[in-house]
N, C-alpha and C. Protein backbone atom coordinates (compact mmCIF):
# COMPACT_ATOMS: atom_id res chain seq x y z
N UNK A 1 -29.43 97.61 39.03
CA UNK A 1 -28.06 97.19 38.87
C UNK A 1 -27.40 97.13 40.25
N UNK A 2 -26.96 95.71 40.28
CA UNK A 2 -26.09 96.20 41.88
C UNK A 2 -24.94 96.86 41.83
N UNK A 3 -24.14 97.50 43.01
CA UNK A 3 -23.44 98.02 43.12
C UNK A 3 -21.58 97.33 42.71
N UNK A 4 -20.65 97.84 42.09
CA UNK A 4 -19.73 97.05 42.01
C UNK A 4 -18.80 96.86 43.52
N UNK A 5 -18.62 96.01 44.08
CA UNK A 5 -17.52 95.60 44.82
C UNK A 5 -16.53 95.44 44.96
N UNK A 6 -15.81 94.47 43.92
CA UNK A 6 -14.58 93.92 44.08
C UNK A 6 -14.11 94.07 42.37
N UNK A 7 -12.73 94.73 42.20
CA UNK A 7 -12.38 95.07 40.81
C UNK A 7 -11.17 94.59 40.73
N UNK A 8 -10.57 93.44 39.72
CA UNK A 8 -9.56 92.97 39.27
C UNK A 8 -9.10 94.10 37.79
N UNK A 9 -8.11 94.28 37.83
CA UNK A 9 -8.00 95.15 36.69
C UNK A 9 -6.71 94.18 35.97
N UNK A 10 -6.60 94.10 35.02
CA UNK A 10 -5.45 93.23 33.93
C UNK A 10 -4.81 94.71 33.20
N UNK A 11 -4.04 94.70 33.28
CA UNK A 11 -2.63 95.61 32.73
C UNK A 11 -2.29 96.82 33.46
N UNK A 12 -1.66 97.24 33.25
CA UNK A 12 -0.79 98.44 34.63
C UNK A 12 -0.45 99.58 33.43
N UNK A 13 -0.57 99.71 32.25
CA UNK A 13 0.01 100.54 31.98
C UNK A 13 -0.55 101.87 32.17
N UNK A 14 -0.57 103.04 31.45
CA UNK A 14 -1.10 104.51 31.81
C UNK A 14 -2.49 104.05 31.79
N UNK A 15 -3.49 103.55 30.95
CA UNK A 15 -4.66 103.78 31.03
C UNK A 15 -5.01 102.79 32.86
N UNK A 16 -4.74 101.96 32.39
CA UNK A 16 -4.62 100.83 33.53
C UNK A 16 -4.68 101.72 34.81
N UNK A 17 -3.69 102.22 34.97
CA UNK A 17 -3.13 102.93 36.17
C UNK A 17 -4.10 104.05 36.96
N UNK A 18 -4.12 104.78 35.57
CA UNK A 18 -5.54 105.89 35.91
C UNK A 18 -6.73 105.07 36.00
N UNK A 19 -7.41 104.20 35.12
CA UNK A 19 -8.34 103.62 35.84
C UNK A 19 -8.91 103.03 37.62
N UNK A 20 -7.22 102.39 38.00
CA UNK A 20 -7.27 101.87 39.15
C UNK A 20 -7.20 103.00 39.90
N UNK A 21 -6.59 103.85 39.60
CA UNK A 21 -6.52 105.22 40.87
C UNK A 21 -8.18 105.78 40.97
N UNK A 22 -8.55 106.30 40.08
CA UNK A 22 -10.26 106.73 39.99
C UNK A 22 -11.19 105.18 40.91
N UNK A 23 -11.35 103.99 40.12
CA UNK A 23 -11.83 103.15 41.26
C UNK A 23 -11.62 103.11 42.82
N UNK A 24 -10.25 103.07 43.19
CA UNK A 24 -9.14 102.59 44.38
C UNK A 24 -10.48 103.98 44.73
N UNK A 25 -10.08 105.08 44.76
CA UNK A 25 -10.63 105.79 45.09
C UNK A 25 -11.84 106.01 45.67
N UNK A 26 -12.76 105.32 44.99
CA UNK A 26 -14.33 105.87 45.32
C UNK A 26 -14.61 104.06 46.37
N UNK A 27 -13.63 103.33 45.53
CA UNK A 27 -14.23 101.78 46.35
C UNK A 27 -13.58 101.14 47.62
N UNK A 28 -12.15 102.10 48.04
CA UNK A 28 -11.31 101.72 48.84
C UNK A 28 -9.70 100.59 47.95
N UNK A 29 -9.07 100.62 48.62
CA UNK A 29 -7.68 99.73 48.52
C UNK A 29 -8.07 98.01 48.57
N UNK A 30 -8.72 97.72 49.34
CA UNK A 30 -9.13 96.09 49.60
C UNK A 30 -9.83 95.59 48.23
N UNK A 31 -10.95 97.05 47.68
CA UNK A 31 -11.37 95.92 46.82
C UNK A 31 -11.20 96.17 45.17
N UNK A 32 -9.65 96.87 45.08
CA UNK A 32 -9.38 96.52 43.93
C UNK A 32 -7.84 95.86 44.08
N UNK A 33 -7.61 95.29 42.88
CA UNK A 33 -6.39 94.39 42.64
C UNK A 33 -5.57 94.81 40.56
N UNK A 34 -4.54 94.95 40.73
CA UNK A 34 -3.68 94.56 39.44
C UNK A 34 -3.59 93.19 39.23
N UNK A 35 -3.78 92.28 38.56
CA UNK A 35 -3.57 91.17 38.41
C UNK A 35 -2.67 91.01 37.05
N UNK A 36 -1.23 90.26 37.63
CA UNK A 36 -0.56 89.87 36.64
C UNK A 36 0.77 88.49 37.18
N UNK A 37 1.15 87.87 36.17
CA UNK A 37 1.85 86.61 36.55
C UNK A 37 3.15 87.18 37.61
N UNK A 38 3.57 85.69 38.48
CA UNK A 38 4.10 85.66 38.88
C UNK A 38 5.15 86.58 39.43
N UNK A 39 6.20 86.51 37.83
CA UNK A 39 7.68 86.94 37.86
C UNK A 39 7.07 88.63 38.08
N UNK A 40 6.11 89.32 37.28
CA UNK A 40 5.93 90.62 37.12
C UNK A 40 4.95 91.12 38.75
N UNK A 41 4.62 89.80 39.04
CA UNK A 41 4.25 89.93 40.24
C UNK A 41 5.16 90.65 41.55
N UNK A 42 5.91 90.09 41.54
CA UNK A 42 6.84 89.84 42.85
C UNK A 42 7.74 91.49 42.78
N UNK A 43 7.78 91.60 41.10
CA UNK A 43 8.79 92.50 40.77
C UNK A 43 7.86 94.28 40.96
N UNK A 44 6.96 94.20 40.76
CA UNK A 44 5.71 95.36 41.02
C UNK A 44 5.75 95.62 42.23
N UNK A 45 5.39 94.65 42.93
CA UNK A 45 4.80 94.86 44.73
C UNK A 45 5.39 95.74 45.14
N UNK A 46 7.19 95.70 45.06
CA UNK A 46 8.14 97.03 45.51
C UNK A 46 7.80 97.95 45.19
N UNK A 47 7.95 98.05 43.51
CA UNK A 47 7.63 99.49 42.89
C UNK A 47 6.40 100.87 43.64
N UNK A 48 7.33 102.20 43.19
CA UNK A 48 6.15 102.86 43.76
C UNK A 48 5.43 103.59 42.60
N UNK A 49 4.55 103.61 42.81
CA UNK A 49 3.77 104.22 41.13
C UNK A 49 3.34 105.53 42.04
N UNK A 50 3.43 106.39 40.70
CA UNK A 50 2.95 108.25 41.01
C UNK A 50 1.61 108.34 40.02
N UNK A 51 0.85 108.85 40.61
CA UNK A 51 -0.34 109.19 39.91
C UNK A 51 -0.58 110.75 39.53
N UNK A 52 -0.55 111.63 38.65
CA UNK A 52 -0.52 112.93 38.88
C UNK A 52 0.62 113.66 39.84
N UNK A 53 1.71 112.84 40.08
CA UNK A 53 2.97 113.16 40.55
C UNK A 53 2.83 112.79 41.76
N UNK A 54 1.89 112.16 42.47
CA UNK A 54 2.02 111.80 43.78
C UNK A 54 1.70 110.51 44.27
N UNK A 55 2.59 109.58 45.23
CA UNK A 55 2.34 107.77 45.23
C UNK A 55 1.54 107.72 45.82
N UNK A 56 1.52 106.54 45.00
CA UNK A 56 -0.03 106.10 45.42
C UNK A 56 0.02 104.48 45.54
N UNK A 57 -0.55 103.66 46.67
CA UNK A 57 -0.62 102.05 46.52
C UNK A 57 -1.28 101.63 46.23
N UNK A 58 -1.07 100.60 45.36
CA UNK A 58 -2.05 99.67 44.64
C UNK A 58 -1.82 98.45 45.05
N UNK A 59 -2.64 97.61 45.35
CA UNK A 59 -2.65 96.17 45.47
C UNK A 59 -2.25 95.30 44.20
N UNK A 60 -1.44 94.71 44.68
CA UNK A 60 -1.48 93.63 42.87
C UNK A 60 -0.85 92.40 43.36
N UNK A 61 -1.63 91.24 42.77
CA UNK A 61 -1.76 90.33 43.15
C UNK A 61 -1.56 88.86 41.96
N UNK A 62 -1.58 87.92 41.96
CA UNK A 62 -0.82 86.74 41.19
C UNK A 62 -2.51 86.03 41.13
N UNK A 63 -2.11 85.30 39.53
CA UNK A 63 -3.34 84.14 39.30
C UNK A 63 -3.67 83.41 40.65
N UNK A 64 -3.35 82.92 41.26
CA UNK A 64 -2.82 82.33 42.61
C UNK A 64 -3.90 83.14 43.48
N UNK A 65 -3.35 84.38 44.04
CA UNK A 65 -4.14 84.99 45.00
C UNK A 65 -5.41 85.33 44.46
N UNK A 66 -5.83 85.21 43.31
CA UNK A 66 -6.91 85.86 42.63
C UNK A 66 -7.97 84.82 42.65
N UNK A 67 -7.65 83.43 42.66
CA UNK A 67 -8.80 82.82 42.41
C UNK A 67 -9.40 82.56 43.69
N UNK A 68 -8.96 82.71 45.19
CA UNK A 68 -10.30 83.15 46.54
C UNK A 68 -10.59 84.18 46.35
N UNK A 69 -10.71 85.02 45.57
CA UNK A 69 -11.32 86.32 45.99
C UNK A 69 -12.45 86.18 45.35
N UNK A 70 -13.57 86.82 45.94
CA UNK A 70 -15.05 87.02 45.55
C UNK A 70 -15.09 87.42 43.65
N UNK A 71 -15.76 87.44 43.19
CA UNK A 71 -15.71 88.49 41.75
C UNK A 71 -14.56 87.92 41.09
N UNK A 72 -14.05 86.85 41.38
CA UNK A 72 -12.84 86.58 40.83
C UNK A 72 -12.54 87.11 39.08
N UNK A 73 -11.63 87.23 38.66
CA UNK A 73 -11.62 86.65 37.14
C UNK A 73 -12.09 85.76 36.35
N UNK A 74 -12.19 86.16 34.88
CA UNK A 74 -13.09 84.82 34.22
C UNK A 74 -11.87 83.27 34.67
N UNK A 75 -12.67 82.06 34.65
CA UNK A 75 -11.68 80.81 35.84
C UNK A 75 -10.78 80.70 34.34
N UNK A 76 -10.48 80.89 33.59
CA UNK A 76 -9.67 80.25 32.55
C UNK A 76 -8.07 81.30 32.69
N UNK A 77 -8.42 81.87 33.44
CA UNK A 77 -7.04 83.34 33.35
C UNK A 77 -5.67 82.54 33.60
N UNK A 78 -5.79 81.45 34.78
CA UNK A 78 -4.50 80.70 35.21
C UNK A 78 -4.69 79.38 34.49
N UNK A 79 -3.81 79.93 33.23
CA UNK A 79 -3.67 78.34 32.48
C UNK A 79 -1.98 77.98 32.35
N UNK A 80 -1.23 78.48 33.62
CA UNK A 80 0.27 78.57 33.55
C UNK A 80 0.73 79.38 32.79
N UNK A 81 1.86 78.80 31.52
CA UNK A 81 2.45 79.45 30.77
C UNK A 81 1.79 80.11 29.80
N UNK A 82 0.70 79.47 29.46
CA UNK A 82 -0.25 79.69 28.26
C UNK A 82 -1.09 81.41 28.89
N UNK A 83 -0.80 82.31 28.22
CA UNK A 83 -1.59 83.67 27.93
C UNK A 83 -2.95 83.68 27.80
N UNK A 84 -3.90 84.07 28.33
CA UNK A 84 -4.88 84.13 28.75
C UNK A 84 -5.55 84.68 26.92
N UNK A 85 -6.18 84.23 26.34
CA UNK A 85 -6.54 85.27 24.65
C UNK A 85 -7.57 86.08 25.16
N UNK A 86 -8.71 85.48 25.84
CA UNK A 86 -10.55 85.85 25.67
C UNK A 86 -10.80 84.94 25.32
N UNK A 87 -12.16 84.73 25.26
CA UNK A 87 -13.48 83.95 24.50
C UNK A 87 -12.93 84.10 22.86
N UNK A 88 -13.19 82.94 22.30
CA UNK A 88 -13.12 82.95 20.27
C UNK A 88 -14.71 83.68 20.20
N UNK A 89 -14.38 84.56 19.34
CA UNK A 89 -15.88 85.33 18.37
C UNK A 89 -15.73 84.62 17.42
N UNK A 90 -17.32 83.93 16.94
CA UNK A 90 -17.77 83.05 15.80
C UNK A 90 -18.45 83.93 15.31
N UNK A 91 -18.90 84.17 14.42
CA UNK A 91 -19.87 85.06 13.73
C UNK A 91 -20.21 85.31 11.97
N UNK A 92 -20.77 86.25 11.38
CA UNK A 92 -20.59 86.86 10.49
C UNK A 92 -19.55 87.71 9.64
N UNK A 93 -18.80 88.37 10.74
CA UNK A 93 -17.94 88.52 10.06
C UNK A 93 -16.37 87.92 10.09
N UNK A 94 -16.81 86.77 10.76
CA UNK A 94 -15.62 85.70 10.46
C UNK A 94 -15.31 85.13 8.87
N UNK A 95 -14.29 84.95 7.95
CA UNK A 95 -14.39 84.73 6.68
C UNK A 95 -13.30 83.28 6.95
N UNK A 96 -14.26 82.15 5.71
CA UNK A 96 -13.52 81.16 6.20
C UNK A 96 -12.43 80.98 4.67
């Protein structure tokens, strides 16, 4: 298995947060990112987030800055206004 590099993480909330602090940690600041639109973009960057009561910086970054980066996101994430769903599951236990 190769080693991971570069980590985009999608949502900020508590789990989010602790996740990125434990990564940020062991992989450095450069190669992880928050990724979220624009407006919530611009409005984050200021913010200071506390981890276990003490700040901590996180990188977070816009559809925009995300698609040069190595490891990018799956390419369908920046479809503008339109919300990113996932992949459709077809299957068995789909009922028509």
């Amino acid at each position: 298995m190769k080693p991971i590099k570069n980590v985009t993480i999608i949502g900020m909330g508590a789990l989010g947060t602790l996740f990125g602090y434990e990564i940020q940690s062991k992989i450095g600041r450069e190669n992880v990112a928050f990724l979220m639109d624009e407006a919530r973009c611009e409005k984050n960057k200021t913010a200071v987030y506390k981890v276990n009561g003490e700040p901590f910086d996180f990188r977070i970054i816009s559809p925009k800055e995300a698609a040069g980066r190595p490891g990018r996101p799956h390419h369908r994430i920046d479809q503008g206004d339109r919300p990113y769903r996932g992949p459709r599951h077809h299957g068995a236990s789909r009922r028509r």
